[in-house]
C-alpha atoms as a PDB file:
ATOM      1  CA  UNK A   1       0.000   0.000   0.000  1.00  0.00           C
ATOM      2  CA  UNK A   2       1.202   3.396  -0.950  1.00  0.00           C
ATOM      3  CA  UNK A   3       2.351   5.598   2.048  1.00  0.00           C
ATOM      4  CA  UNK A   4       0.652   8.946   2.552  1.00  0.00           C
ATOM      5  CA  UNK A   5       2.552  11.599   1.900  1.00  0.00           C
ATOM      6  CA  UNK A   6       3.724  14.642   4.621  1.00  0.00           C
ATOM      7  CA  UNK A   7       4.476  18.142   3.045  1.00  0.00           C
ATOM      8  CA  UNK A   8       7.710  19.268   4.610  1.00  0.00           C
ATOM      9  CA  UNK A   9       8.525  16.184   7.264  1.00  0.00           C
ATOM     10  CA  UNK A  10      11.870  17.970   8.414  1.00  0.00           C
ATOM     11  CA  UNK A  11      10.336  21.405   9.474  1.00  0.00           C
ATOM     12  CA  UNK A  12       7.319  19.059  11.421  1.00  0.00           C
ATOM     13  CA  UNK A  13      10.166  17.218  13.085  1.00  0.00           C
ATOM     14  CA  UNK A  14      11.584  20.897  14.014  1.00  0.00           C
ATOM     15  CA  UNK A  15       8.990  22.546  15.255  1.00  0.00           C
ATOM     16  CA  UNK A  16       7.567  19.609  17.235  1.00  0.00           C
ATOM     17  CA  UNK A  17      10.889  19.313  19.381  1.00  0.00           C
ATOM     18  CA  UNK A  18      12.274  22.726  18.951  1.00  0.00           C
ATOM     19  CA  UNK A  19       9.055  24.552  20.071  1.00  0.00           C
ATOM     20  CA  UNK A  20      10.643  23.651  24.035  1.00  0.00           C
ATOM     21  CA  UNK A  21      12.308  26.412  25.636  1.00  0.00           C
ATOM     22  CA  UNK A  22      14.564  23.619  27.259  1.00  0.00           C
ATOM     23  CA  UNK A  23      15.532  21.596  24.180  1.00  0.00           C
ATOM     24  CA  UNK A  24      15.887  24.847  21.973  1.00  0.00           C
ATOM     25  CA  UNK A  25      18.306  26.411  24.800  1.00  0.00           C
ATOM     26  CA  UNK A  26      20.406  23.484  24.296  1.00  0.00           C
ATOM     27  CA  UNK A  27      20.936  23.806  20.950  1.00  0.00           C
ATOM     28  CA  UNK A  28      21.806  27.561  21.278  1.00  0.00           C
ATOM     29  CA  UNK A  29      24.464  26.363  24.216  1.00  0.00           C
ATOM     30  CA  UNK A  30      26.002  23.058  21.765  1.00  0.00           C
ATOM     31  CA  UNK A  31      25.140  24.066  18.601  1.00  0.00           C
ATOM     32  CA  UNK A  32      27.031  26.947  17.057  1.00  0.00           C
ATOM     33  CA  UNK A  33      30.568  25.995  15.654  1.00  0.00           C
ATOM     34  CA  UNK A  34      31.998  29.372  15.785  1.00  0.00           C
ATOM     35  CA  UNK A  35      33.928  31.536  18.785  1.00  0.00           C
ATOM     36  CA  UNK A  36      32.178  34.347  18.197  1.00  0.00           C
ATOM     37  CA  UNK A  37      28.698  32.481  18.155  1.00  0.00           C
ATOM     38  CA  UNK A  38      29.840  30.419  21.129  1.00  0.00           C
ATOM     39  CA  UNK A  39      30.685  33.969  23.032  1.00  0.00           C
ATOM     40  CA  UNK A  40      27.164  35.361  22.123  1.00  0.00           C
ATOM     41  CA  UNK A  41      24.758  32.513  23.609  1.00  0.00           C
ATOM     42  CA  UNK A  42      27.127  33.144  26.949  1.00  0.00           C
ATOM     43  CA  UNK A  43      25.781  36.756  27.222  1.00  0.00           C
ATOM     44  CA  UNK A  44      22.264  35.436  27.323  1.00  0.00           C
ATOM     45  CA  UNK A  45      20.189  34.377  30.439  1.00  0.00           C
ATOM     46  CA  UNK A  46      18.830  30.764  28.684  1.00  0.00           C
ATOM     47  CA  UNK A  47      16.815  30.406  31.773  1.00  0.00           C
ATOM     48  CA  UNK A  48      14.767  33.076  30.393  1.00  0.00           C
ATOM     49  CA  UNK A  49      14.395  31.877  27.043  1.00  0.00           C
ATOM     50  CA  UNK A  50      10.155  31.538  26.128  1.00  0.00           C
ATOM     51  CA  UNK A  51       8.388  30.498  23.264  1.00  0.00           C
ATOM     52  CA  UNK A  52       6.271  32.981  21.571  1.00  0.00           C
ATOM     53  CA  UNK A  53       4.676  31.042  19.691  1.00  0.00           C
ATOM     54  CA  UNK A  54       3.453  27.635  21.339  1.00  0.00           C
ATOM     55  CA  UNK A  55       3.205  24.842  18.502  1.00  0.00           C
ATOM     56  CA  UNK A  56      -0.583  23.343  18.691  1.00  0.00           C
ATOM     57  CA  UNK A  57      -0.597  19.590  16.662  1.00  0.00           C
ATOM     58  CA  UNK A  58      -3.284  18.060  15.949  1.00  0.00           C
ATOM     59  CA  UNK A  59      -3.566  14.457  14.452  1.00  0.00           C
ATOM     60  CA  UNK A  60      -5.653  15.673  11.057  1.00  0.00           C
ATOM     61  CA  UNK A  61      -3.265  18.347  10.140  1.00  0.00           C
ATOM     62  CA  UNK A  62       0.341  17.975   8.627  1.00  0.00           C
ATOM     63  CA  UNK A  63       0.966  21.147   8.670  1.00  0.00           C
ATOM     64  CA  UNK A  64       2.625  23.622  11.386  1.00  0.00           C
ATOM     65  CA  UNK A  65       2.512  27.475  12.216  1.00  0.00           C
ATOM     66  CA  UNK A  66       5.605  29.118  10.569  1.00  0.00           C
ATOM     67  CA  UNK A  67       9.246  29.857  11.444  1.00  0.00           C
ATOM     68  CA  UNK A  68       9.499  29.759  15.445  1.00  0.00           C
ATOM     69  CA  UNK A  69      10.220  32.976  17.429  1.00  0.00           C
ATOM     70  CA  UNK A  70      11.438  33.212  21.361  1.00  0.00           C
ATOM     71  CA  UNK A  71      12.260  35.827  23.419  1.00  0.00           C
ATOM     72  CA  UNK A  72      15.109  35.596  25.706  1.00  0.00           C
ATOM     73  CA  UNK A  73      17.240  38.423  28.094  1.00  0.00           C
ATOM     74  CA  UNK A  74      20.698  39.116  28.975  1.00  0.00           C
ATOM     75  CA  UNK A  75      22.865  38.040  32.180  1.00  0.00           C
ATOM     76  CA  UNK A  76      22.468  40.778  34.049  1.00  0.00           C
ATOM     77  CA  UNK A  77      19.186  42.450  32.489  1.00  0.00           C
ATOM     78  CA  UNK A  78      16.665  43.853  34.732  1.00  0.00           C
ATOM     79  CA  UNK A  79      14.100  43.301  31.708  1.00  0.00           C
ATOM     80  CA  UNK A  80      12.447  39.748  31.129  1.00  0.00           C
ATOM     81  CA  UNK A  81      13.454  39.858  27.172  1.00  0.00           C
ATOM     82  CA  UNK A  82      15.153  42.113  25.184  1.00  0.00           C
ATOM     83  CA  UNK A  83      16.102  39.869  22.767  1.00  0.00           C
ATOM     84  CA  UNK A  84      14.928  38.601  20.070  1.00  0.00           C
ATOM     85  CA  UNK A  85      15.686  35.402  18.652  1.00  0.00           C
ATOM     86  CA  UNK A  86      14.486  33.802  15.115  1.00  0.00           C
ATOM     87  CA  UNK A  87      14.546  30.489  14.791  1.00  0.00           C
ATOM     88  CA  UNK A  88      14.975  29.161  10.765  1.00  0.00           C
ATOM     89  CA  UNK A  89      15.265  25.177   9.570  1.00  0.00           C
ATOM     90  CA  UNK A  90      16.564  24.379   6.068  1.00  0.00           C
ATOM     91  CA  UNK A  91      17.474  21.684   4.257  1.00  0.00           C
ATOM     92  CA  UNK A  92      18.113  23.638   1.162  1.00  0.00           C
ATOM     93  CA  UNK A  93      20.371  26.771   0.402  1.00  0.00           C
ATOM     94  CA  UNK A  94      17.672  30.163  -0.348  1.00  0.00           C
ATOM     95  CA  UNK A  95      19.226  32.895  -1.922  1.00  0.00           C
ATOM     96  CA  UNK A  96      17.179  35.280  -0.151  1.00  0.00           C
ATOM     97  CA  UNK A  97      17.628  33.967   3.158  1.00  0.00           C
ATOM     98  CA  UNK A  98      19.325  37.605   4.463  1.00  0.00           C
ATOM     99  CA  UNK A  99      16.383  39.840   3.040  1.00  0.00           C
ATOM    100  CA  UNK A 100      13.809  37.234   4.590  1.00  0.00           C
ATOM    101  CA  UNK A 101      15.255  37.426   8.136  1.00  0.00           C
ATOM    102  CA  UNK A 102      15.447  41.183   7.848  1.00  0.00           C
ATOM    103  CA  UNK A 103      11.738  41.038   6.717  1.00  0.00           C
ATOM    104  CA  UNK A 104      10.908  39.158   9.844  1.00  0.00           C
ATOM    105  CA  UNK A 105      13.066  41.356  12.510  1.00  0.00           C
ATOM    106  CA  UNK A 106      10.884  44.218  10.814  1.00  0.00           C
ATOM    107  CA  UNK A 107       7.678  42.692  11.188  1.00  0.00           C
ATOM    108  CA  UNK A 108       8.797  41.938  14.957  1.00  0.00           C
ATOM    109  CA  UNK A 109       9.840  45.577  15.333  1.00  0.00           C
ATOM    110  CA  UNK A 110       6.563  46.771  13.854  1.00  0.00           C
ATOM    111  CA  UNK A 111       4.379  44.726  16.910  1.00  0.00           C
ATOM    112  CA  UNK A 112       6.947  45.908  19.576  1.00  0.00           C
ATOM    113  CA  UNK A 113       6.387  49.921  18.581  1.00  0.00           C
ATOM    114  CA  UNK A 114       2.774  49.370  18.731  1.00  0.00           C
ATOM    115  CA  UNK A 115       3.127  47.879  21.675  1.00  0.00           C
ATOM    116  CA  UNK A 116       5.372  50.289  23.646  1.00  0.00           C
ATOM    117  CA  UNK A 117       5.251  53.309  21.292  1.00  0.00           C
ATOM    118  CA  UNK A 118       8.389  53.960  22.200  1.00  0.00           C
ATOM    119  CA  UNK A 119       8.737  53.776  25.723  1.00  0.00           C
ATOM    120  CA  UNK A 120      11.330  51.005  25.653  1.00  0.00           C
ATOM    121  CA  UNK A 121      14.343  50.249  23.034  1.00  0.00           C
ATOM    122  CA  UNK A 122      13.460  47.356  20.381  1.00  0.00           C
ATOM    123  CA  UNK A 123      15.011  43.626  21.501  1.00  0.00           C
ATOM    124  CA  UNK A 124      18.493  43.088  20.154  1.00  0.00           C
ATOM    125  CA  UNK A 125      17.543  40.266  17.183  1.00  0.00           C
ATOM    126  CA  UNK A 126      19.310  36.627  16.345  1.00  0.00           C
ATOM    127  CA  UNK A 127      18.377  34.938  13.771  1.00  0.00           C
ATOM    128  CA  UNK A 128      19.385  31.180  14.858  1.00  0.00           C
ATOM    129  CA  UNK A 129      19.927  28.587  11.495  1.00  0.00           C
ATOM    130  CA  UNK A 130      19.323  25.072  11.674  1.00  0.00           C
ATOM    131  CA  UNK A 131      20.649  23.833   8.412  1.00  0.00           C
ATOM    132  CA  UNK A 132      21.538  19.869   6.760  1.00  0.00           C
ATOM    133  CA  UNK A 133      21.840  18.480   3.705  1.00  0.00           C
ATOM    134  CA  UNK A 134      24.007  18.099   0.519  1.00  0.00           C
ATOM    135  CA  UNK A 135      22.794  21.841  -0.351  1.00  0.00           C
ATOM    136  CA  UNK A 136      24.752  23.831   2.165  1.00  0.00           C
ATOM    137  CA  UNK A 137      25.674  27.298   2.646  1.00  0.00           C
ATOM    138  CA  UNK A 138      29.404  28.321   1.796  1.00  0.00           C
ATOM    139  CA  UNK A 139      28.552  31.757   3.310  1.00  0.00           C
ATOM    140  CA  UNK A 140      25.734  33.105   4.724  1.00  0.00           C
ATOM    141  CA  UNK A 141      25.214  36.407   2.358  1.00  0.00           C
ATOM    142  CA  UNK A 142      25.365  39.537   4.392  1.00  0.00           C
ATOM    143  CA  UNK A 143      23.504  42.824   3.644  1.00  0.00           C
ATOM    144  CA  UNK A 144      26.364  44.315   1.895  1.00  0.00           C
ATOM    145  CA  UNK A 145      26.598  41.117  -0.564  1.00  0.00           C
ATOM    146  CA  UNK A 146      23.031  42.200  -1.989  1.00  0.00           C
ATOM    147  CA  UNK A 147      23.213  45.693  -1.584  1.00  0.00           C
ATOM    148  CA  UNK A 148      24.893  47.987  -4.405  1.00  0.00           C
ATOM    149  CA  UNK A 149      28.276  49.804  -2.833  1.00  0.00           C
ATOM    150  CA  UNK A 150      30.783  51.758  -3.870  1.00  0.00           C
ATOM    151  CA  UNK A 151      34.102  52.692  -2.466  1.00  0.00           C
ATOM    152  CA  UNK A 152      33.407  55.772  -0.053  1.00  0.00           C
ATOM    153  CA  UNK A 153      30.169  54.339   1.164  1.00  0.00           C
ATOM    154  CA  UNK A 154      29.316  53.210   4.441  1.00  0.00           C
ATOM    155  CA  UNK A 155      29.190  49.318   4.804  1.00  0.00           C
ATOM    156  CA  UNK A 156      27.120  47.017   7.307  1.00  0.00           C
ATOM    157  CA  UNK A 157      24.395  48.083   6.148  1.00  0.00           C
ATOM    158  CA  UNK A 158      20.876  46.168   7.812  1.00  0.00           C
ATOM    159  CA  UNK A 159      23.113  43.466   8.817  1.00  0.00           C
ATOM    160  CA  UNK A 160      22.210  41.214  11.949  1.00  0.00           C
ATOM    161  CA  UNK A 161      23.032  38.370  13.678  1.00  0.00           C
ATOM    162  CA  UNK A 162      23.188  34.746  12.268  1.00  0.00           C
ATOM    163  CA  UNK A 163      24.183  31.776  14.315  1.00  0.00           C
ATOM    164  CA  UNK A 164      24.593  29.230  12.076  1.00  0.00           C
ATOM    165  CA  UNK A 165      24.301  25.333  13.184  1.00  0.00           C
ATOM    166  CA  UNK A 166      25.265  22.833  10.738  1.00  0.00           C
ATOM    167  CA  UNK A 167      24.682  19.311  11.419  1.00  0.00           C
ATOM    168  CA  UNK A 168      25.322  18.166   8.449  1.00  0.00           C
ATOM    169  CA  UNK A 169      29.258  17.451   9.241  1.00  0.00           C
ATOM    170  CA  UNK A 170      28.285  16.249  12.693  1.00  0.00           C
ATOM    171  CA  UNK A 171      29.329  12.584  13.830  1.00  0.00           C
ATOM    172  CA  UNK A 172      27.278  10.740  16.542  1.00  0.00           C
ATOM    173  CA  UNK A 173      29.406  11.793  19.499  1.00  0.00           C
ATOM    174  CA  UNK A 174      29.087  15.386  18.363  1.00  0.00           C
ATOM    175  CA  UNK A 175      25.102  15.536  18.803  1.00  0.00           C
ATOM    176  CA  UNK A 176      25.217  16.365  22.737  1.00  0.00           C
ATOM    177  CA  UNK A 177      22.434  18.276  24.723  1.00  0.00           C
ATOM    178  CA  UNK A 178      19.230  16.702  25.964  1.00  0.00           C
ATOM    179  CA  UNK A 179      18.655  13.262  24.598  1.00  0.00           C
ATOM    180  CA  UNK A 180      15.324  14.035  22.515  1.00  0.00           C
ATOM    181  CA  UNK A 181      17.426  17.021  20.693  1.00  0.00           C
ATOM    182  CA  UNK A 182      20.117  14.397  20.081  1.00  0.00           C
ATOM    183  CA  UNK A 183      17.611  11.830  18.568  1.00  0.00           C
ATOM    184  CA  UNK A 184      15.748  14.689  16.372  1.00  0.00           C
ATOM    185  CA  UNK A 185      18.723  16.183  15.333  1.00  0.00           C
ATOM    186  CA  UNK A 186      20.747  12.849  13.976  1.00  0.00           C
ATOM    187  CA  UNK A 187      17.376  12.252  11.959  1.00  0.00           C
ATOM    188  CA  UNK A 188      17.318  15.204  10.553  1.00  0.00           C
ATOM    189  CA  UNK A 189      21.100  14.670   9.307  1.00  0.00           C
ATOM    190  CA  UNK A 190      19.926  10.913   9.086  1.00  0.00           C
ATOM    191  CA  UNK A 191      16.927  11.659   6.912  1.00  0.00           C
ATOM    192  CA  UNK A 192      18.827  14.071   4.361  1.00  0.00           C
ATOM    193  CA  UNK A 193      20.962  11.298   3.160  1.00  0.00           C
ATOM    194  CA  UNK A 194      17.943   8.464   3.664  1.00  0.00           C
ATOM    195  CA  UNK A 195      19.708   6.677   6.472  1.00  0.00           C
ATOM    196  CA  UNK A 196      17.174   6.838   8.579  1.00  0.00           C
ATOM    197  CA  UNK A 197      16.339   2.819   7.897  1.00  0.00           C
ATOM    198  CA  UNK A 198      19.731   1.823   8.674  1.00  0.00           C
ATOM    199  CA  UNK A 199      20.535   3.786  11.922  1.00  0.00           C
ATOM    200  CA  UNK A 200      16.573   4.329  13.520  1.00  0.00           C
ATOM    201  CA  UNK A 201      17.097   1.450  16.548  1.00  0.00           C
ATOM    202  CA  UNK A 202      20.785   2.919  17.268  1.00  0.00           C
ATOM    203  CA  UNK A 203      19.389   6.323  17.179  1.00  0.00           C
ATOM    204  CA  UNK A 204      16.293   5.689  19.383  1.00  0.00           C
ATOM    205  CA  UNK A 205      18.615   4.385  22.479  1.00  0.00           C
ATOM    206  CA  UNK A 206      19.804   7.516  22.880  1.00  0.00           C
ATOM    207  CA  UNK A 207      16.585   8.241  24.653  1.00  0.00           C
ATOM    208  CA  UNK A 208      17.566   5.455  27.228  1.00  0.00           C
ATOM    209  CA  UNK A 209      18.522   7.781  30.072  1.00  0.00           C
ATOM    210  CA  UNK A 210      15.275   9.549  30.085  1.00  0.00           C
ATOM    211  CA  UNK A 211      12.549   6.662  29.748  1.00  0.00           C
ATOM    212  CA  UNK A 212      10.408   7.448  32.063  1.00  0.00           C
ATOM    213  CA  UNK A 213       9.783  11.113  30.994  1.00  0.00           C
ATOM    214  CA  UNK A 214       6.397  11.441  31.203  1.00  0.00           C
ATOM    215  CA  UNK A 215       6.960  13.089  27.254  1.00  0.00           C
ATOM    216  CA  UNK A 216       7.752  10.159  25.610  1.00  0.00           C
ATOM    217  CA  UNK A 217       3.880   9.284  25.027  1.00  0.00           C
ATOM    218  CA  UNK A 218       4.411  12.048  22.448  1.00  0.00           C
ATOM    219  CA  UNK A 219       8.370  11.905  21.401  1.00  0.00           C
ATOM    220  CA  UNK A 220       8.443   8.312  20.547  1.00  0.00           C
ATOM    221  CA  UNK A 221       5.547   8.384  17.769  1.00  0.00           C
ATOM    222  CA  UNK A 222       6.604  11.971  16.674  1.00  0.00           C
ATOM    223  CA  UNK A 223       9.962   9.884  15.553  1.00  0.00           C
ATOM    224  CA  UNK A 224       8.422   7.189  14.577  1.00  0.00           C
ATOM    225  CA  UNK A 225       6.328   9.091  12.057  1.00  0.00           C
ATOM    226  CA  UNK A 226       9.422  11.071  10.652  1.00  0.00           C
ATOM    227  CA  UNK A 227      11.124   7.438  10.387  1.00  0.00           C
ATOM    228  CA  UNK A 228       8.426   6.435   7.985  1.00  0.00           C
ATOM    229  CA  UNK A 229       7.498   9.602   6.150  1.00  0.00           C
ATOM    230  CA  UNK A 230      11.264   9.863   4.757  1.00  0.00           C
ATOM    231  CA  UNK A 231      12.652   6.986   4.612  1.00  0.00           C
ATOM    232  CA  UNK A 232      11.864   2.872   3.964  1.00  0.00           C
ATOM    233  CA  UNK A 233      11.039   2.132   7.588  1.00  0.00           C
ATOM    234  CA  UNK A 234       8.017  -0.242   8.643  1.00  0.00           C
ATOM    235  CA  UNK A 235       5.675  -0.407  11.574  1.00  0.00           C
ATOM    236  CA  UNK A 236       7.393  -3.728  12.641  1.00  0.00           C
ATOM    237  CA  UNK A 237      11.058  -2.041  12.444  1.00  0.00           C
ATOM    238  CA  UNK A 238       9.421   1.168  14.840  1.00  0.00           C
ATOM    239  CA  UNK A 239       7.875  -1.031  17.145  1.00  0.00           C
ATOM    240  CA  UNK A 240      10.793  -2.916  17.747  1.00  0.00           C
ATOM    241  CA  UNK A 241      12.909   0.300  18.100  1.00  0.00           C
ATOM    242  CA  UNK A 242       9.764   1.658  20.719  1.00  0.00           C
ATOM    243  CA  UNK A 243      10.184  -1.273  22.728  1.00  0.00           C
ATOM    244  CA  UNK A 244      13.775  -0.467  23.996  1.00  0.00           C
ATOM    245  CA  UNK A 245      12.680   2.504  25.659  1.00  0.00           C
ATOM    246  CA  UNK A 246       9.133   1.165  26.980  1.00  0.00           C
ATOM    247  CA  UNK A 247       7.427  -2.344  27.515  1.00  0.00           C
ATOM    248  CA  UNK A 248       6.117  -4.089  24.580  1.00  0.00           C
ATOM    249  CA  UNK A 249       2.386  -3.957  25.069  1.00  0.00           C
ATOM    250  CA  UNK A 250       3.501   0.525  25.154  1.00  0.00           C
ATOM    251  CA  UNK A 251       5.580  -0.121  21.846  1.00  0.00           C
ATOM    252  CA  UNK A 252       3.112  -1.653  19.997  1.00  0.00           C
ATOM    253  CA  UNK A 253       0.407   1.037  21.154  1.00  0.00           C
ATOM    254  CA  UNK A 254       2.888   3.756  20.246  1.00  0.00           C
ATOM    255  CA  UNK A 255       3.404   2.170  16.729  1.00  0.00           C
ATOM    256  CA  UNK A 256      -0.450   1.755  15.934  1.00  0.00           C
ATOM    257  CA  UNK A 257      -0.213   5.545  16.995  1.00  0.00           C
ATOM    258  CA  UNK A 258       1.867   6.263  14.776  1.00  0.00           C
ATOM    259  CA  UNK A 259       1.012   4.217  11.824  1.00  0.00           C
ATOM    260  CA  UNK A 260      -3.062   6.163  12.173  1.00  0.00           C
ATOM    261  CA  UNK A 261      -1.192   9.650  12.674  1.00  0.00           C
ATOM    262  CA  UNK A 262       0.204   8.783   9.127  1.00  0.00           C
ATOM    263  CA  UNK A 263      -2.859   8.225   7.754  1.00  0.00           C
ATOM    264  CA  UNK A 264      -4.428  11.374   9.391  1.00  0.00           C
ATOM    265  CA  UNK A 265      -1.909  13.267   8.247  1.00  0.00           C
ATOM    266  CA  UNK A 266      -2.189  12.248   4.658  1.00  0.00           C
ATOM    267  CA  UNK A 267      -5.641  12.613   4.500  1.00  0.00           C
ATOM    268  CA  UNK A 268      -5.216  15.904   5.653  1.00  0.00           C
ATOM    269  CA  UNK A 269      -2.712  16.733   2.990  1.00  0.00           C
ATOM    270  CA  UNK A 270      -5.034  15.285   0.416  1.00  0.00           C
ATOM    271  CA  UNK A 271      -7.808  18.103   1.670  1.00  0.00           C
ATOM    272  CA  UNK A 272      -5.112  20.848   1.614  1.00  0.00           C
ATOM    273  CA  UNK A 273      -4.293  20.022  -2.006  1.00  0.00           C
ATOM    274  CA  UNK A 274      -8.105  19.926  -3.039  1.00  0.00           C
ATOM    275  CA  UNK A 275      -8.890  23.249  -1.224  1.00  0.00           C
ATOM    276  CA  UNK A 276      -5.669  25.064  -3.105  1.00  0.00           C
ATOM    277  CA  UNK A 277      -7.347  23.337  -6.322  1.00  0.00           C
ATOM    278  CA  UNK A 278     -10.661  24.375  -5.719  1.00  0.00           C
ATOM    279  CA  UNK A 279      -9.328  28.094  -5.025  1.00  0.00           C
ATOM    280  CA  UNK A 280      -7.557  28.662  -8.299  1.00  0.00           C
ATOM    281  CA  UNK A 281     -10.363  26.717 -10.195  1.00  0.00           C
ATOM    282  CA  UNK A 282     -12.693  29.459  -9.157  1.00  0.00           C
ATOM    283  CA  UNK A 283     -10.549  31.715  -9.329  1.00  0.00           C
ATOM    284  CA  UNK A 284      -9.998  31.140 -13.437  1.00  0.00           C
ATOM    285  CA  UNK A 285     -13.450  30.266 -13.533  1.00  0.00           C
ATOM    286  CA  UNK A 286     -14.175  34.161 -12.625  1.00  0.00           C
ATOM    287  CA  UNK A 287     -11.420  36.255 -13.732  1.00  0.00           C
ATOM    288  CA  UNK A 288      -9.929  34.039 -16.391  1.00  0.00           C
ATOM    289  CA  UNK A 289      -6.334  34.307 -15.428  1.00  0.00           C
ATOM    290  CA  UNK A 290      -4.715  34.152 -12.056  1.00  0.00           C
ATOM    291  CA  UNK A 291      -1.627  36.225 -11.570  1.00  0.00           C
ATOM    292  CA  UNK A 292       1.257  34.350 -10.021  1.00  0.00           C
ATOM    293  CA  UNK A 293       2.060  36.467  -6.929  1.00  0.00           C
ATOM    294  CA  UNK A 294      -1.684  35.133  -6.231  1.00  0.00           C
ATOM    295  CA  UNK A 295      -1.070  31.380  -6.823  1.00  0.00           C
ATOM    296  CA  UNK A 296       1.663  31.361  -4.607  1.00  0.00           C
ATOM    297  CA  UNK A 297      -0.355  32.950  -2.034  1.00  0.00           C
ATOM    298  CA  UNK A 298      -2.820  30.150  -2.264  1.00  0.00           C
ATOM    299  CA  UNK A 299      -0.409  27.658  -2.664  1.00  0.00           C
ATOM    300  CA  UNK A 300       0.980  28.085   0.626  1.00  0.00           C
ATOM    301  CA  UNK A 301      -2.062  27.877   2.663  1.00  0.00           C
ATOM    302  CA  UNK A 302      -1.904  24.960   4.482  1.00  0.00           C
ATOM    303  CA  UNK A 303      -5.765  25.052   6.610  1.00  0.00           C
ATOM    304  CA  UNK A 304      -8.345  23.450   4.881  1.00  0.00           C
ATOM    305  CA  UNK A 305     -10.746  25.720   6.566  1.00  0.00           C
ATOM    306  CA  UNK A 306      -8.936  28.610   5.446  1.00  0.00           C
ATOM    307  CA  UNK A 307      -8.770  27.302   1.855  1.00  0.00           C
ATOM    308  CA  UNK A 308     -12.998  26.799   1.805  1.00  0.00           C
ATOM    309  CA  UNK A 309     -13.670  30.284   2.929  1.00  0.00           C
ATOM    310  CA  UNK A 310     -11.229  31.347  -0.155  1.00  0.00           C
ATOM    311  CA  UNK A 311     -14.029  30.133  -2.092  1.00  0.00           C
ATOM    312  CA  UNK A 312     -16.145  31.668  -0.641  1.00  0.00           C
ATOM    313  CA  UNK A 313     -14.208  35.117  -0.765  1.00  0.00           C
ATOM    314  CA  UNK A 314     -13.528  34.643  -4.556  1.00  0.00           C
ATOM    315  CA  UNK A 315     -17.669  35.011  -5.086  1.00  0.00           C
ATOM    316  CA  UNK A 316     -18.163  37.193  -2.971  1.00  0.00           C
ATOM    317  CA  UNK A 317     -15.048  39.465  -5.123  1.00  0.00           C
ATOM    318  CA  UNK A 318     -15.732  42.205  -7.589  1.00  0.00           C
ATOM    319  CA  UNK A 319     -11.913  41.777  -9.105  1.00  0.00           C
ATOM    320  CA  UNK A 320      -8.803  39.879  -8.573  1.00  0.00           C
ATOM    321  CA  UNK A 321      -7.794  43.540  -6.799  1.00  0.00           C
ATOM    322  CA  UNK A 322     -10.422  42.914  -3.997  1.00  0.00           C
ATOM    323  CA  UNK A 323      -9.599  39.383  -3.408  1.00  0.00           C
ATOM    324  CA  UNK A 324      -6.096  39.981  -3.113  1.00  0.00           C
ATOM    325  CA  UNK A 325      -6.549  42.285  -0.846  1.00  0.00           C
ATOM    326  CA  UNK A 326      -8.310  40.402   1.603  1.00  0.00           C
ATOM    327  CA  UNK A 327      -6.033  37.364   0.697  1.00  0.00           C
END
């Protein structure tokens, strides 16, 4: 039987570990490979570190919010944040990745002044980057890289912050930190080269030394369902892999688990793909042509509610102006 398919599998394994203020602090304190990176995440207060915004799953849908945010403070700092930090995942070089940060840190900035109006100087931003895979960044493109200058002109200009972590390099005694950030990160290097198969029972032991976390109701099937959305792994191989870190009769539950979230999830990306259909159909059905800053608006809604009342909106839409606009 075919497998359902999960849009984006490595940002849902992200977000679903990296969402904890206590597992995302300990990739900021092991991660970064540089001094000067190293040197920054000392100057911040990890204990303060918060989520901003708390990842909801649920079983029918595959996809996740956006790009995670947090808020964190300095040693020292009489003020509960004032910074903040970006969180970014890719398996895949973007050319635009500098422009698309800044775009974010002005967003942020934009919230914060209505917010304080003023009163209180904007959080100093980091943009942290999670990054694996054959397609890897040689340099991280600053501001001035993109930006036309000539010999006289000032330099630096919009440039922030980017701690880069690589794990693509990494070997298995370099993944350190809490031992559900060591299992999610090797998959992710795992999964980018399809290793997962061959590496998945190994992998799972590492969670040995916290087994009776009362989290692993939820980490266990989370991996499991990575393990078989990327690469050839069966329910027999994750169940066998469960049942190191609890009793049998709890593996096999946990694999049934995760076998139905599969399922769930593909059905769900089945709807999403018929709602983004149904969208553009009525869109061309109205106006005739839809332009392709439009498409690629719909095309990345990922709520199947949210796609049905686009069909609604596109009737209810005197021109492709209006519905843009409300798009």
């Amino acid at each position: 039987m075919e497998r359902p398919r999960i849009n984006n599998p490595h940002d849902s394994l992200v977000r679903r570990f990296l969402h904890d203020p206590e597992l995302m602090a300990d990739l900021l304190r092991y991660g970064p490979q540089k001094v000067a990176d190293q040197k920054m995440v000392e100057l911040l207060d990890l204990t303060k570190l918060a989520c901003k915004d708390p990842v909801t799953i649920t079983e029918r849908l595959a996809e996740m919010r956006g790009d995670l945010r947090f808020s964190a403070a300095f040693k020292g700092s009489e003020r509960e944040s004032n910074v903040y930090l970006l969180f970014e995942h890719q398996s895949s070089v973007s050319s635009n990745f500098r422009l698309r940060g800044l775009k974010y840190i002005i967003l942020e900035y934009d919230k914060f002044w209505e917010l304080t109006q003023g009163r209180e100087k904007f959080p100093y931003p980091i943009v942290l980057l999670l990054c694996h895979g054959d397609d890897q960044y040689e340099h991280v493109p600053e501001m001035d890289d993109q930006i036309e200058i000539v010999p006289g002109m000032k330099t630096g200009l919009l440039d922030y912050l980017i701690i880069v972590v690589n794990i693509t390099p990494w070997l298995r005694e370099q993944f350190r930190g809490h031992p559900a950030l060591q299992v999610a990160l090797e998959l992710l290097q795992l999964g980018s080269k399809q290793e997962v198969a061959a590496h998945f029972m190994r992998v799972i032991e590492r969670l040995l030394p916290v087994r009776n976390d009362p989290r692993m109701d939820n980490w266990l099937p989370s991996f499991g369902l990575y393990a078989m959305e990327v690469d050839n792994v069966d329910i027999e191989q994750v169940e066998e892999a469960f049942s190191q870190i609890v009793n049998r009769e709890e593996a096999h539950r946990m694999s049934m688990t995760t076998a139905e979230k599969l399922r769930l999830q593909g059905e769900a990306r089945g709807k999403i793909e018929t709602g983004r259909a149904l969208v553009l159909r009525a869109l061309r059905t109205k106006f005739k042509t839809v332009p392709e800053d439009i498409e690629r608006a719909i095309n990345q809604k990922n709520d199947p509610i949210v796609l049905e009342s686009l069909v609604e909106q596109v009737i209810m839409s005197s021109s492709l102006e209006d519905f843009a606009e409300g798009l």
